[in-house]
C-alpha atoms as a PDB file:
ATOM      1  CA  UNK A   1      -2.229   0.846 -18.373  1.00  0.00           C
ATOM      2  CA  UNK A   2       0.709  -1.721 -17.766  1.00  0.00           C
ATOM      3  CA  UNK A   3       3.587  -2.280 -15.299  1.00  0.00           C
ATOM      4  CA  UNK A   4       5.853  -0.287 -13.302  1.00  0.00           C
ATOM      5  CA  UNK A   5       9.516  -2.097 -13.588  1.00  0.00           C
ATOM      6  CA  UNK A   6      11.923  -1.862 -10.897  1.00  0.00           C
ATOM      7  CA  UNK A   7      15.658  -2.176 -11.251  1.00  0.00           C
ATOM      8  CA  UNK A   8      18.551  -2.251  -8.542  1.00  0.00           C
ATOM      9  CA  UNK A   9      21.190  -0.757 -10.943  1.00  0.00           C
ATOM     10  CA  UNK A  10      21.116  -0.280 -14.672  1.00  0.00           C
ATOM     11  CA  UNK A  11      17.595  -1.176 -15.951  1.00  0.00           C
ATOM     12  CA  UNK A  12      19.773  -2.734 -19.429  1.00  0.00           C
ATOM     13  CA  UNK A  13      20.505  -5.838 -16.983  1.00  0.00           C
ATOM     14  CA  UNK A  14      17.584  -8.665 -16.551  1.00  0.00           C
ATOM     15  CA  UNK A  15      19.800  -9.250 -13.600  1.00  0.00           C
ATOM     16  CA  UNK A  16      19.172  -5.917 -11.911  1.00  0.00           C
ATOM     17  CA  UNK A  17      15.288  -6.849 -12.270  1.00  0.00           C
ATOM     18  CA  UNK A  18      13.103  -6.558  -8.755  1.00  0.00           C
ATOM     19  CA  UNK A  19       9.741  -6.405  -9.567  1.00  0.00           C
ATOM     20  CA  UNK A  20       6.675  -5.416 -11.546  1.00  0.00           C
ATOM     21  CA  UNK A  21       3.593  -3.021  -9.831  1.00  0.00           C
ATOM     22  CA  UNK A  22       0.585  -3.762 -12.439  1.00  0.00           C
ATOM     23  CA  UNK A  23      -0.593  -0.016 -13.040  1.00  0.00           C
ATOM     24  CA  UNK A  24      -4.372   1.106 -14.095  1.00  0.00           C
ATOM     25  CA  UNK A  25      -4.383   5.246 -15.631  1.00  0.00           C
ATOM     26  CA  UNK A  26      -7.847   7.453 -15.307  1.00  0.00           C
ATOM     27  CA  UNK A  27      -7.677  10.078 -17.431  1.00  0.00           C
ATOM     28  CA  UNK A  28     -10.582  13.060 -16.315  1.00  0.00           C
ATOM     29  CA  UNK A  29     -10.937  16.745 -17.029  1.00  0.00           C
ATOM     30  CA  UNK A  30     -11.315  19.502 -14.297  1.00  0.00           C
ATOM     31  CA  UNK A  31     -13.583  22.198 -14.558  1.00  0.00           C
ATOM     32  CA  UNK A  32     -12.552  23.989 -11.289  1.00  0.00           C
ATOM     33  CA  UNK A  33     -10.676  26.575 -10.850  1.00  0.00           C
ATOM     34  CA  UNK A  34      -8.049  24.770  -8.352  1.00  0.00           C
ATOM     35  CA  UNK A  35      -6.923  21.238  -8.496  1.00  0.00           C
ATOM     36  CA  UNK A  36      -7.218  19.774  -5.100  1.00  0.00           C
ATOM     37  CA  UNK A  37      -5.072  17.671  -3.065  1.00  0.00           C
ATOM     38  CA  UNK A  38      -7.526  14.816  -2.864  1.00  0.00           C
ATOM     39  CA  UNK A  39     -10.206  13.394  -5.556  1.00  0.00           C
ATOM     40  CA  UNK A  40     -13.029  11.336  -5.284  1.00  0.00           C
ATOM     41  CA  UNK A  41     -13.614   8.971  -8.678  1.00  0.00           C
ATOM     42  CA  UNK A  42     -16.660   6.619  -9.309  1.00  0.00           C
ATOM     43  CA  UNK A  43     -14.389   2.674 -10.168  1.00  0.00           C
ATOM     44  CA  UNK A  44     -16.380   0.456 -12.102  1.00  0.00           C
ATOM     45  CA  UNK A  45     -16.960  -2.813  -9.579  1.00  0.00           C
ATOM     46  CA  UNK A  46     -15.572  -5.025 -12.682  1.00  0.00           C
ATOM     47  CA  UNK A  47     -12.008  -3.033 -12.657  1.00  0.00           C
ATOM     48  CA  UNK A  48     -12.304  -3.755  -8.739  1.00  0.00           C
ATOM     49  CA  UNK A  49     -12.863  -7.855  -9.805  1.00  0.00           C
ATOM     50  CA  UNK A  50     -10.211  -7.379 -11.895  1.00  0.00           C
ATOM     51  CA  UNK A  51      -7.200  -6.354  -9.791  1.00  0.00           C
ATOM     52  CA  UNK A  52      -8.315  -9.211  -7.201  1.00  0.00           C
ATOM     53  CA  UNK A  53      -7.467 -11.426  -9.883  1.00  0.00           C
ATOM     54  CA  UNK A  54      -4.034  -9.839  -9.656  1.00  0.00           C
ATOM     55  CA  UNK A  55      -3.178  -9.760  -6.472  1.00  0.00           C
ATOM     56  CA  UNK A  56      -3.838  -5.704  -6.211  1.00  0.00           C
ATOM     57  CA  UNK A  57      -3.207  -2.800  -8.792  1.00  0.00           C
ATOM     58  CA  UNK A  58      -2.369   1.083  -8.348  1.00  0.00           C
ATOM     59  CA  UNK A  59      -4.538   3.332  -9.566  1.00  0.00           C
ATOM     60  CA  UNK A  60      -3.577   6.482 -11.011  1.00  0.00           C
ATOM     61  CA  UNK A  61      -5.778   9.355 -11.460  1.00  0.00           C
ATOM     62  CA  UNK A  62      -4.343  12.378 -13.916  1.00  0.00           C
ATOM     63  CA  UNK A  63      -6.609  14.862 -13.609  1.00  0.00           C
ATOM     64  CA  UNK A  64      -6.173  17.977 -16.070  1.00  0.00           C
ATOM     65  CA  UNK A  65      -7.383  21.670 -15.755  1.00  0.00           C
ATOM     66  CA  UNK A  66      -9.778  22.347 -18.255  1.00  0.00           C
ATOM     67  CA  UNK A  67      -8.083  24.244 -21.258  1.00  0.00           C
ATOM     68  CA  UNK A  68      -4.823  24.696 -19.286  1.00  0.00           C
ATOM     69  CA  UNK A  69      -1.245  22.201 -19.199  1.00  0.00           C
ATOM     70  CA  UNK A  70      -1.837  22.646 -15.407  1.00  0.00           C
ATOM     71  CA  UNK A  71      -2.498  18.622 -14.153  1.00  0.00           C
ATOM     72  CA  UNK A  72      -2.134  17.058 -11.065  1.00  0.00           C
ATOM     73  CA  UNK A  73      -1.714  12.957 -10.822  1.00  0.00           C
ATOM     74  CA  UNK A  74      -3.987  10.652  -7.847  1.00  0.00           C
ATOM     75  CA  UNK A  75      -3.050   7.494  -6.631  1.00  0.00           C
ATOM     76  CA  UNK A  76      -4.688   4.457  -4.558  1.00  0.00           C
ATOM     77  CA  UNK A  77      -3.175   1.507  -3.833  1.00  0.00           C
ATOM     78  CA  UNK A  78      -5.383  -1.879  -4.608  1.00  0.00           C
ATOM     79  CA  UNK A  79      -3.955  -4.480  -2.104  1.00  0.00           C
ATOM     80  CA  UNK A  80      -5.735  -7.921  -1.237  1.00  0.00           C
ATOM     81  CA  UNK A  81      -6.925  -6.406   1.916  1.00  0.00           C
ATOM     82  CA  UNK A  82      -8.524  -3.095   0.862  1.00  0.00           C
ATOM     83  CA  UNK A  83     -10.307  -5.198  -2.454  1.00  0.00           C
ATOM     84  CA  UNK A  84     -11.815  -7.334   0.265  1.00  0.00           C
ATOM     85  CA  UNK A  85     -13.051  -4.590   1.935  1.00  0.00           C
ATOM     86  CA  UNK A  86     -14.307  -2.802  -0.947  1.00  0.00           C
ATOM     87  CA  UNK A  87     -15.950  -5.692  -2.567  1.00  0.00           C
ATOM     88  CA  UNK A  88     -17.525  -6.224   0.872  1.00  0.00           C
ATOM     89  CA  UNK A  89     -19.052  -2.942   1.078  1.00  0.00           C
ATOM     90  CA  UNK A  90     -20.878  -3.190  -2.005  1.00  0.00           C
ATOM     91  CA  UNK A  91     -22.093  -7.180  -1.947  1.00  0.00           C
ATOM     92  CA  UNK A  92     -25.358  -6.538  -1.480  1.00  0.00           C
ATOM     93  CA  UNK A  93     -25.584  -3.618  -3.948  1.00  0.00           C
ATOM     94  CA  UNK A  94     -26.489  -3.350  -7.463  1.00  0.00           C
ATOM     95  CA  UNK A  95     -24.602  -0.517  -8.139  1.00  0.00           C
ATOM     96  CA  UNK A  96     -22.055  -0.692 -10.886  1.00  0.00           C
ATOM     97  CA  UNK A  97     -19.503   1.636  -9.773  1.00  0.00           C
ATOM     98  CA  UNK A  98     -17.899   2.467  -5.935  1.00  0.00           C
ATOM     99  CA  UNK A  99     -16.828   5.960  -5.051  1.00  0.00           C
ATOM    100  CA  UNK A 100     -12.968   5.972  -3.915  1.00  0.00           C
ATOM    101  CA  UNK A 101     -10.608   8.656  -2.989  1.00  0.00           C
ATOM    102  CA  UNK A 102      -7.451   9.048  -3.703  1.00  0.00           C
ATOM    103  CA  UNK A 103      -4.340  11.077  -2.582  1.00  0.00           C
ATOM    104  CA  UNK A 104      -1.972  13.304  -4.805  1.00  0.00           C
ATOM    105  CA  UNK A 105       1.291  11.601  -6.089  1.00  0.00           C
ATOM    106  CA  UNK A 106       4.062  13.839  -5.337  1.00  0.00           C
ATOM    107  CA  UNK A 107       6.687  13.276  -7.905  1.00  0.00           C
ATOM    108  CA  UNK A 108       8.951  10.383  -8.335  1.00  0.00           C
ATOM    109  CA  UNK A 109      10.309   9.713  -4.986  1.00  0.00           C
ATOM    110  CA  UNK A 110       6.804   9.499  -3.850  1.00  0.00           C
ATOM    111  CA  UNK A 111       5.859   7.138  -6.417  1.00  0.00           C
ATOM    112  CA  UNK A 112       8.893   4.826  -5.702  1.00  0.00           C
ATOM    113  CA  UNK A 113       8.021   5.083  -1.732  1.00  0.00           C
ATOM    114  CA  UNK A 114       4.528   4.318  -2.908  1.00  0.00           C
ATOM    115  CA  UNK A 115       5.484   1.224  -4.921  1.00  0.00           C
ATOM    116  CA  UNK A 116       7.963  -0.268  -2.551  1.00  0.00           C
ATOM    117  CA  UNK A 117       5.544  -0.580   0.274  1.00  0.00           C
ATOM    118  CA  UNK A 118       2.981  -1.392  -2.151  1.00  0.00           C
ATOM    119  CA  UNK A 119       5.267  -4.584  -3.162  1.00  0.00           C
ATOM    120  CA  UNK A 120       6.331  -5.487   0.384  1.00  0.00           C
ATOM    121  CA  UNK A 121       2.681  -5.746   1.170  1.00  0.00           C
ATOM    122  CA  UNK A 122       1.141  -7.080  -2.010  1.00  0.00           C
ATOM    123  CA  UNK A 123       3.763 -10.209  -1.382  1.00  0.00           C
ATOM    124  CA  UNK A 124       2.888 -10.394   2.715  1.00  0.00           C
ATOM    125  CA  UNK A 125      -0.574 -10.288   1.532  1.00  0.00           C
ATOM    126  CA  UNK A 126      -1.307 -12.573  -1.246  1.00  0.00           C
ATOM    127  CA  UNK A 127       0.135 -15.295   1.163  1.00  0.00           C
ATOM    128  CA  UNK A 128      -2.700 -15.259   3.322  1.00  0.00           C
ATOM    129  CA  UNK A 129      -5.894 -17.111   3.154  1.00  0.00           C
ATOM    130  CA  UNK A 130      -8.277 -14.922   1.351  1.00  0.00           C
ATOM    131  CA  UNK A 131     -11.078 -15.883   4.300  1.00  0.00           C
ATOM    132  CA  UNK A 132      -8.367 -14.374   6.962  1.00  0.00           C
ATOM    133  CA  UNK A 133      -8.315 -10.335   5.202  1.00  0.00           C
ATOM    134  CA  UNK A 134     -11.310  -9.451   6.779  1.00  0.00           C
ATOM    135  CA  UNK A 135     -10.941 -11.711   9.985  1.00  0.00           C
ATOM    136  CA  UNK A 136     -11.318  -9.542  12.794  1.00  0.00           C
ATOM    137  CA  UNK A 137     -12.221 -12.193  15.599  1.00  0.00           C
ATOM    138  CA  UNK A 138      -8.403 -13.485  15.917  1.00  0.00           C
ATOM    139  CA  UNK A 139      -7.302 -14.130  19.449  1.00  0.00           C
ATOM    140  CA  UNK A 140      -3.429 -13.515  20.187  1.00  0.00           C
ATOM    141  CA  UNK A 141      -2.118 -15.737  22.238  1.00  0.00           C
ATOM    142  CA  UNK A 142       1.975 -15.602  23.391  1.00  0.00           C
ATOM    143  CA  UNK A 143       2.734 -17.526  20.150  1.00  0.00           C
ATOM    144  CA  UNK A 144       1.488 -14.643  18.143  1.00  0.00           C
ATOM    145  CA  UNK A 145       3.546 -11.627  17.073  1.00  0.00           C
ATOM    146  CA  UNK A 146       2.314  -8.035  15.271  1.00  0.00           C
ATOM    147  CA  UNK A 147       4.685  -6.806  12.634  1.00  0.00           C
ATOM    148  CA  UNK A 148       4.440  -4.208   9.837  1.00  0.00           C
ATOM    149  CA  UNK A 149       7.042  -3.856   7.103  1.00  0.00           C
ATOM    150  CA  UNK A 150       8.090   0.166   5.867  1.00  0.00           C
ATOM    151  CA  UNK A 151      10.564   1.151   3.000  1.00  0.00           C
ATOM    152  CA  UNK A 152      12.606   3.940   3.736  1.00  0.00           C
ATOM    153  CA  UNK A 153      14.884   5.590   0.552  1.00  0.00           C
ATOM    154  CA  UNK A 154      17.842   6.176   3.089  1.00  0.00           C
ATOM    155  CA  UNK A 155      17.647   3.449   5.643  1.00  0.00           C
ATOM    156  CA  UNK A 156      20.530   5.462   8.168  1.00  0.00           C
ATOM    157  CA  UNK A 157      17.901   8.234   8.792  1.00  0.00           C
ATOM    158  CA  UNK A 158      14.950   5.906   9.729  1.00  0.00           C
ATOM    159  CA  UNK A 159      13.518   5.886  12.442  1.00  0.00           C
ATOM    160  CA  UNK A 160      10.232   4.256  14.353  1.00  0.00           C
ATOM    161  CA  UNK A 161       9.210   7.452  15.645  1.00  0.00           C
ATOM    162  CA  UNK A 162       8.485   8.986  12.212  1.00  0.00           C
ATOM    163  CA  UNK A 163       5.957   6.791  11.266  1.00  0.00           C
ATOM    164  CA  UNK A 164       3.506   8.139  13.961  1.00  0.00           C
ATOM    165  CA  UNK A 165       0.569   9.810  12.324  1.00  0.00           C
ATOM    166  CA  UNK A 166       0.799   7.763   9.514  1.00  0.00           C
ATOM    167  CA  UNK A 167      -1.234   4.348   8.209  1.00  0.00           C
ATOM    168  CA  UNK A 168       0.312   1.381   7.857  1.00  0.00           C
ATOM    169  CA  UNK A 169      -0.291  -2.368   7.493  1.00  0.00           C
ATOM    170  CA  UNK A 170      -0.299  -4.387  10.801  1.00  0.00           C
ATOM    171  CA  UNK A 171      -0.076  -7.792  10.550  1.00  0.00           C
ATOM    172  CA  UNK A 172      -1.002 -10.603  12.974  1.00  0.00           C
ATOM    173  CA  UNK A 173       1.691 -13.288  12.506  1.00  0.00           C
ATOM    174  CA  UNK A 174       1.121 -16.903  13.780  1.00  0.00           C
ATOM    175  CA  UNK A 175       4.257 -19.015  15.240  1.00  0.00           C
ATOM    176  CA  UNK A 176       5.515 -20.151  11.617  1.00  0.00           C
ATOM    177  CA  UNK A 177       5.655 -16.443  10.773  1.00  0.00           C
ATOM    178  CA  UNK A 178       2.977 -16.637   8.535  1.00  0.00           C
ATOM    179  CA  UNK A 179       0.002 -13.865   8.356  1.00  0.00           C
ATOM    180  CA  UNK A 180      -3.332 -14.603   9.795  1.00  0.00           C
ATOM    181  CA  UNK A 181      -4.625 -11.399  10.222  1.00  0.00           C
ATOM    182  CA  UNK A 182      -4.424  -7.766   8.538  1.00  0.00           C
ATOM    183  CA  UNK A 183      -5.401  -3.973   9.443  1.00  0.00           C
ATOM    184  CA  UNK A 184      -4.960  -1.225   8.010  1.00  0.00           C
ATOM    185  CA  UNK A 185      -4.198   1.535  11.169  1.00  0.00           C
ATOM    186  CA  UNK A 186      -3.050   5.005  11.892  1.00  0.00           C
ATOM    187  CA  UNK A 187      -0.071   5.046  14.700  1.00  0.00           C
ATOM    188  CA  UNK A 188      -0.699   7.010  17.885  1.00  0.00           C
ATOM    189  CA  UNK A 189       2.402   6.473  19.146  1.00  0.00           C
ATOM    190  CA  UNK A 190       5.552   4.241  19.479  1.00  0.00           C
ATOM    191  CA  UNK A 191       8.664   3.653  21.085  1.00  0.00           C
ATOM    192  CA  UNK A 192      11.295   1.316  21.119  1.00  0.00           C
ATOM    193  CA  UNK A 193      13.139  -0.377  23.807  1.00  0.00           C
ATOM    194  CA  UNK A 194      16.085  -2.056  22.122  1.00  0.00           C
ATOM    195  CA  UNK A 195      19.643   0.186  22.089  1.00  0.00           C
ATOM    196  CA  UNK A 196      20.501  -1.027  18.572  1.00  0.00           C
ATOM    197  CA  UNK A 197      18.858  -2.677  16.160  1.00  0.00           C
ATOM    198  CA  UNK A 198      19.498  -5.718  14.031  1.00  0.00           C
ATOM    199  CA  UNK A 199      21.003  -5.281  10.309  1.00  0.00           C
ATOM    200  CA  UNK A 200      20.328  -7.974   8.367  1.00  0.00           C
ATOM    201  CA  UNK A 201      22.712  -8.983   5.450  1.00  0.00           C
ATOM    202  CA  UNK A 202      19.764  -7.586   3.075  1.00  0.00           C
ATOM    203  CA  UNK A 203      20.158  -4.210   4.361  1.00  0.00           C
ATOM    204  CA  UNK A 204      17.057  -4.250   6.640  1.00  0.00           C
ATOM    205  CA  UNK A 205      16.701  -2.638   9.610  1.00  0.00           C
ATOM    206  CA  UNK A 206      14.714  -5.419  12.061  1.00  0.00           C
ATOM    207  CA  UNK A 207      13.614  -3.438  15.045  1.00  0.00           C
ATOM    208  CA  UNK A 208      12.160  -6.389  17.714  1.00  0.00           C
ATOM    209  CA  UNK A 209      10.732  -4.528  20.366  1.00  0.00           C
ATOM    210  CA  UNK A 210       8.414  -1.979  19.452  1.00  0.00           C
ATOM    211  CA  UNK A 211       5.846  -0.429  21.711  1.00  0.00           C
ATOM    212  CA  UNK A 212       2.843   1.544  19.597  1.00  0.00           C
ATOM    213  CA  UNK A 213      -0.698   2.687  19.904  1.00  0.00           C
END
């Protein structure tokens, strides 16, 4: 258990600093013969309490083959929104523990993808009322924009279309561009309208009309 640090050069430089992902490790043994791609594990509801009082954790999961080096490692991300709905789902139960799946991590690049967008959400997240996570009677009106944030490693090959069949966070963003509403949604489809994108002097790719499903 700890942190995850994140450095934009040399790590030897408190300048070079980004951020922190707080970081829980499971350790279990396997008694099957194959290690699968996905894994179910029984959270205590106090760990879940926990993280909320965080902001959001990532779980990791290492999972090793009985009497073997063979080991595969799980991963699910904690954010505000999926706590709420976790904690939700078990309010009225006395049950200790809630059964949660979680996906394979896929080596290092994966992990960084996983804690980037983990961080871009964690801070869209934590600025929202904690009443508005689970608020799914919000009416959009024309001052009201949707918007969903994605790292990409190398920012020249993104594009919108690649993120179809895969979940992201949507956001409902009032007129002062701050979140008041959150789901958590597989994309259909999606196009975009505008010739060229905007660049922003950080190096982000702002893409302001988006069409998806």
């Amino acid at each position: 258990d700890g942190t995850i640090d994140f450095y934009n050069g040399n790590v030897d430089k408190k300048d070079n600093f980004e951020f922190s992902v707080d970081v829980q490790v499971k350790g279990r043994t396997s008694y099957k013969k194959k290690l699968n791609d996905k894994e179910s594990f029984d959270l205590e509801i106090a760990d879940l309490k926990n993280y909320s009082k965080k902001d959001g954790t990532l779980l990791l999961l290492v999972k090793f083959k009985n009497d073997t080096d063979e080991y595969k490692i799980y991963y699910l991300e904690f954010l505000p929104y999926n706590i709420a709905r976790f904690l939700k789902s078990v309010e009225n139960s006395s049950s200790k523990t809630i059964r949660v799946k979680l996906k394979e991590l896929k080596g290092s690049e994966h992990l960084e993808e996983i804690c980037r967008n983990y961080q871009i959400n964690k801070d869209i997240q934590k600025r929202m009322n904690p009443s508005d996570l689970l608020n799914e009677n919000v009416t959009m009106n024309s001052d009201m924009v949707t918007k969903f944030n994605v790292w990409e490693k190398d920012i020249t090959k993104f594009y919108p279309e690649k993120l179809v069949g895969t979940y992201q966070y949507i956001y409902l963003m009032d007129k002062d561009n701050h979140p008041i509403g959150v789901n958590y949604s597989m994309i259909f489809n999606m196009s975009k309208h505008l010739d060229k994108p905007v660049m922003t002097t950080n190096k982000e790719i702002i893409y302001n009309d988006l069409t998806y499903s």
